[in-house]
Protein backbone atom coordinates (compact mmCIF):
# COMPACT_ATOMS: atom_id res chain seq x y z
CA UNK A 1 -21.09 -12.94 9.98
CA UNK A 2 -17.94 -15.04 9.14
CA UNK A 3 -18.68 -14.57 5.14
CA UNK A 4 -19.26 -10.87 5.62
CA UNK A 5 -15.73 -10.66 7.69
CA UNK A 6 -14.23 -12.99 4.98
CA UNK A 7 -15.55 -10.95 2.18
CA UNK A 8 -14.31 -7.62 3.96
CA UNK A 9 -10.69 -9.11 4.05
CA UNK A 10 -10.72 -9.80 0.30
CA UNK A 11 -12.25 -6.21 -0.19
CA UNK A 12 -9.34 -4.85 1.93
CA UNK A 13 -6.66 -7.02 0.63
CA UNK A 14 -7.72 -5.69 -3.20
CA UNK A 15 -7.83 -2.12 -2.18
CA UNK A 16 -4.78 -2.70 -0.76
CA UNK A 17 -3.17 -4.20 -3.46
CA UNK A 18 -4.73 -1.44 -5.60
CA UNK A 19 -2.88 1.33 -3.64
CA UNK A 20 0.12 -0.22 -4.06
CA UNK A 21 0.04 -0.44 -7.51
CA UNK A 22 -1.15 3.26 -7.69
CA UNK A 23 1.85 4.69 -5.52
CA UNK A 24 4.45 3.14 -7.75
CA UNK A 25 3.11 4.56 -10.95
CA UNK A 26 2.92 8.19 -9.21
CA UNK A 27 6.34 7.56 -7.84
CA UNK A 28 7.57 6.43 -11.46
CA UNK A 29 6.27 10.09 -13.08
CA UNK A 30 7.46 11.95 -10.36
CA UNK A 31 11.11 10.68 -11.22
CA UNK A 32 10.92 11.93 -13.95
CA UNK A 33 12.61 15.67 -14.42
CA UNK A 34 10.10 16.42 -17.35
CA UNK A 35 6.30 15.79 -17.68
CA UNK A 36 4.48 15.77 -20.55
CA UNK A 37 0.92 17.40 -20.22
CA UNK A 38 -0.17 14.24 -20.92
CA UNK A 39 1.70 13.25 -18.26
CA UNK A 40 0.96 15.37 -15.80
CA UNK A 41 -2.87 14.54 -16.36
CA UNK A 42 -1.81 10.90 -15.49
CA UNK A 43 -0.03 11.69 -12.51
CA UNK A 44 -2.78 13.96 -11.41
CA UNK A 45 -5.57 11.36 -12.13
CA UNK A 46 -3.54 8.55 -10.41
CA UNK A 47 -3.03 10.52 -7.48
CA UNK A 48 -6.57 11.18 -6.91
CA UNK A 49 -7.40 7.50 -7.77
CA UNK A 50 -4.70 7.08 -5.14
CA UNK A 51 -6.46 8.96 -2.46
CA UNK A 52 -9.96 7.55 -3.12
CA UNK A 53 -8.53 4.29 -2.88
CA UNK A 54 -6.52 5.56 0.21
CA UNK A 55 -10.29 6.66 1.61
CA UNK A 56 -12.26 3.34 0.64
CA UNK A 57 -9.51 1.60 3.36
CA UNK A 58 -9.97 3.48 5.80
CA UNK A 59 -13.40 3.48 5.66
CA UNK A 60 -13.40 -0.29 5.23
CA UNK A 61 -11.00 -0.87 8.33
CA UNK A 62 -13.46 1.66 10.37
CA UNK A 63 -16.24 -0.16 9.41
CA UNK A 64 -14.48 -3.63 10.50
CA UNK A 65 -13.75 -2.52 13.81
């Protein structure tokens, strides 16, 4: 039980870390004034990487409790 707790943390920590990393490269394009299609295919990708990461927490933290 301890290792599975233990393991969950880690889990968390790098989905955590993940979504961090995420928000600041949506927040860098949407400082921008101009997107490039390319662009805003990146932004729109991140974002929903974003949200599934965003999900896989929750879910995580719900299954923790």
């Amino acid at each position: 039980m301890a290792k599975q707790t233990f393991d969950s943390r880690i889990t968390l920590e790098r989905l955590e870390q993940r979504h961090r990393v995420l928000k600041m490269q949506v927040d860098d394009l949407d400082k921008r004034v101009f997107l490039t299609p390319a662009e805003q295919l990146e932004a729109t990708d991140l974002k929903k990487k974003k949200l599934a990461m965003k999900d896989a927490i929750q879910a995580l933290r719900s299954h923790s409790n």
